[in-house]
Protein backbone atom coordinates (compact mmCIF):
# COMPACT_ATOMS: atom_id res chain seq x y z
CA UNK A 1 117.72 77.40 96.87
CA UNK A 2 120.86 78.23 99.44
CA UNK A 3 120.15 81.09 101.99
CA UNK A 4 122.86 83.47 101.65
CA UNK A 5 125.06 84.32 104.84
CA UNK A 6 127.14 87.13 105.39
CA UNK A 7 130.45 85.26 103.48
CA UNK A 8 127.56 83.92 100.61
CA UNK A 9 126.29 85.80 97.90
CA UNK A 10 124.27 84.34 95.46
CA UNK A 11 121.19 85.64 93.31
CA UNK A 12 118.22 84.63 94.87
CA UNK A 13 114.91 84.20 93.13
CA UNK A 14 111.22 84.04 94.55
CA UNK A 15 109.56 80.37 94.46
CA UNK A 16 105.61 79.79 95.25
CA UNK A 17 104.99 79.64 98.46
CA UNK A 18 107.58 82.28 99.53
CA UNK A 19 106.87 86.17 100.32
CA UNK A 20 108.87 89.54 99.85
CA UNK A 21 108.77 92.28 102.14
CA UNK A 22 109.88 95.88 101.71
CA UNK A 23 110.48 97.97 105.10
CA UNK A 24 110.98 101.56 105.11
CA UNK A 25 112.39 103.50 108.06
CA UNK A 26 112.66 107.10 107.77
CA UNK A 27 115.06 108.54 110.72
CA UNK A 28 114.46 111.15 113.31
CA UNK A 29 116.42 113.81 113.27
CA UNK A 30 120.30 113.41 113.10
CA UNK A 31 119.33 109.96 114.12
CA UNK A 32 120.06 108.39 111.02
CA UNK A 33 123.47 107.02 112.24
CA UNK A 34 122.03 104.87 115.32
CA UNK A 35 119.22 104.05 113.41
CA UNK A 36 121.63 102.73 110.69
CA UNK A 37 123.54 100.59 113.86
CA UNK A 38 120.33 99.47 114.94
CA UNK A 39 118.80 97.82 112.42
CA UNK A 40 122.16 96.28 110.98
CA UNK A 41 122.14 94.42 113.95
CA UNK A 42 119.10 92.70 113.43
CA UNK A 43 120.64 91.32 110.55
CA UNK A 44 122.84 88.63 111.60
CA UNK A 45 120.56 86.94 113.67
CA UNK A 46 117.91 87.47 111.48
CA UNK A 47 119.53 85.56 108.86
CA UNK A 48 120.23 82.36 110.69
CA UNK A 49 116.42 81.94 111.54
CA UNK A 50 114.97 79.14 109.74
CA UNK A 51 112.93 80.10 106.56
CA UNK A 52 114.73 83.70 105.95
CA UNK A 53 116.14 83.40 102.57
CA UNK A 54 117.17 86.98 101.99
CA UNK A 55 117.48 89.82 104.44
CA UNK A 56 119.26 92.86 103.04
CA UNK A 57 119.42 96.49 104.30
CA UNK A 58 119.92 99.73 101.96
CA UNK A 59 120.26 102.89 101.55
CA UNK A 60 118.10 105.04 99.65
CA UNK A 61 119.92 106.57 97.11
CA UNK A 62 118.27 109.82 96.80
CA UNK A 63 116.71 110.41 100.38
CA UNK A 64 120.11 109.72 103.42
CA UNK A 65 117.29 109.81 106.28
CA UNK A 66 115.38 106.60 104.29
CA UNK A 67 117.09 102.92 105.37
CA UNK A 68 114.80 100.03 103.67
CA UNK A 69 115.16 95.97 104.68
CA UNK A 70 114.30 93.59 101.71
CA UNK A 71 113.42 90.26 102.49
CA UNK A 72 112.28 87.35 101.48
CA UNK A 73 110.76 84.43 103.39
CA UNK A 74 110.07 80.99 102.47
CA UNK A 75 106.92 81.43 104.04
CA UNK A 76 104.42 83.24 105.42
CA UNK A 77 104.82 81.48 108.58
CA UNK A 78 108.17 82.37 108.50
CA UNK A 79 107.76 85.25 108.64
CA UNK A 80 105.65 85.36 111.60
CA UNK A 81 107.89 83.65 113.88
CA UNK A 82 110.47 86.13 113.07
CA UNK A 83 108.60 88.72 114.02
CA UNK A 84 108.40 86.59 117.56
CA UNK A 85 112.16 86.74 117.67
CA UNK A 86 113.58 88.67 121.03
CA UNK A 87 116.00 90.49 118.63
CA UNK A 88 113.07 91.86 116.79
CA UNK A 89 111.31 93.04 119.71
CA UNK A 90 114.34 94.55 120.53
CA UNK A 91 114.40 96.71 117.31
CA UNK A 92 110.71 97.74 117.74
CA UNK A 93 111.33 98.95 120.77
CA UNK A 94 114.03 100.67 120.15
CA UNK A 95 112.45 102.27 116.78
CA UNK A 96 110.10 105.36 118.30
CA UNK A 97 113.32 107.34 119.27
CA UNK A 98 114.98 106.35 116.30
CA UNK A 99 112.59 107.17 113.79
CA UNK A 100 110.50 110.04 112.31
CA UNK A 101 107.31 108.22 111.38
CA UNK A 102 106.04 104.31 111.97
CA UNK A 103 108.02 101.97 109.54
CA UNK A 104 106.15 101.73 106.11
CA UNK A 105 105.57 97.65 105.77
CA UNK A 106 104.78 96.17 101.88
CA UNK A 107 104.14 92.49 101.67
CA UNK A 108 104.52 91.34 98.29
CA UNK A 109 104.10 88.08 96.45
CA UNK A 110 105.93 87.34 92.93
CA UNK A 111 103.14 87.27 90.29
CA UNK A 112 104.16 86.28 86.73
CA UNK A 113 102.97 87.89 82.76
CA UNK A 114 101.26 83.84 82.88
CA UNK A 115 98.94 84.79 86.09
CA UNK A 116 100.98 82.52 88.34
């Protein structure tokens, strides 16, 4: 499976071993535009690290204060060094004036009607 870049798009589908995460970020007030800025520049960066296969931001379509990253990582361990990144500790430290609430973290594995 290719990771996708900013010029790729492909359709990307879990494999065992790999993990999903949903992050929620609900903006401070009339923050919503920085906090928009913010986290899309995570996403560059975040991309080229080894073992991020997807990392996507949206919009929530019924809530414009509500930004949510979907990713996937082809590993748990992955995952962990990205949260080691500098650029990452950059967002989190920018988050508290940014945001409303603490970012709402799901981790998620792909589970299958056959129990896999």
């Amino acid at each position: 499976m290719m990771r996708r870049d900013d010029t790729e798009r492909t359709e990307t589908t879990m494999t065992d071993g790999q993990i999903a995460l949903v992050v929620e970020f609900r903006a401070a007030p009339g923050r919503i535009d920085d906090l928009r800025a913010t986290l899309l520049g995570a996403v560059p960066p975040t991309r080229a690290e080894a073992g991020c296969v997807l990392y996507d931001l949206h919009e929530h379509t019924d809530d414009p204060d509500v930004l949510v990253f979907y990713e996937i990582w082809a590993s748990p361990a992955a995952h962990a060094a990205h949260d080691e990144t500098e650029h990452i500790a950059t967002l989190r430290a920018a988050l508290p004036s940014l945001t409303a609430e603490a970012p709402r973290k799901l981790r998620l594995r792909r589970i299958e009607p056959d129990g896999t």
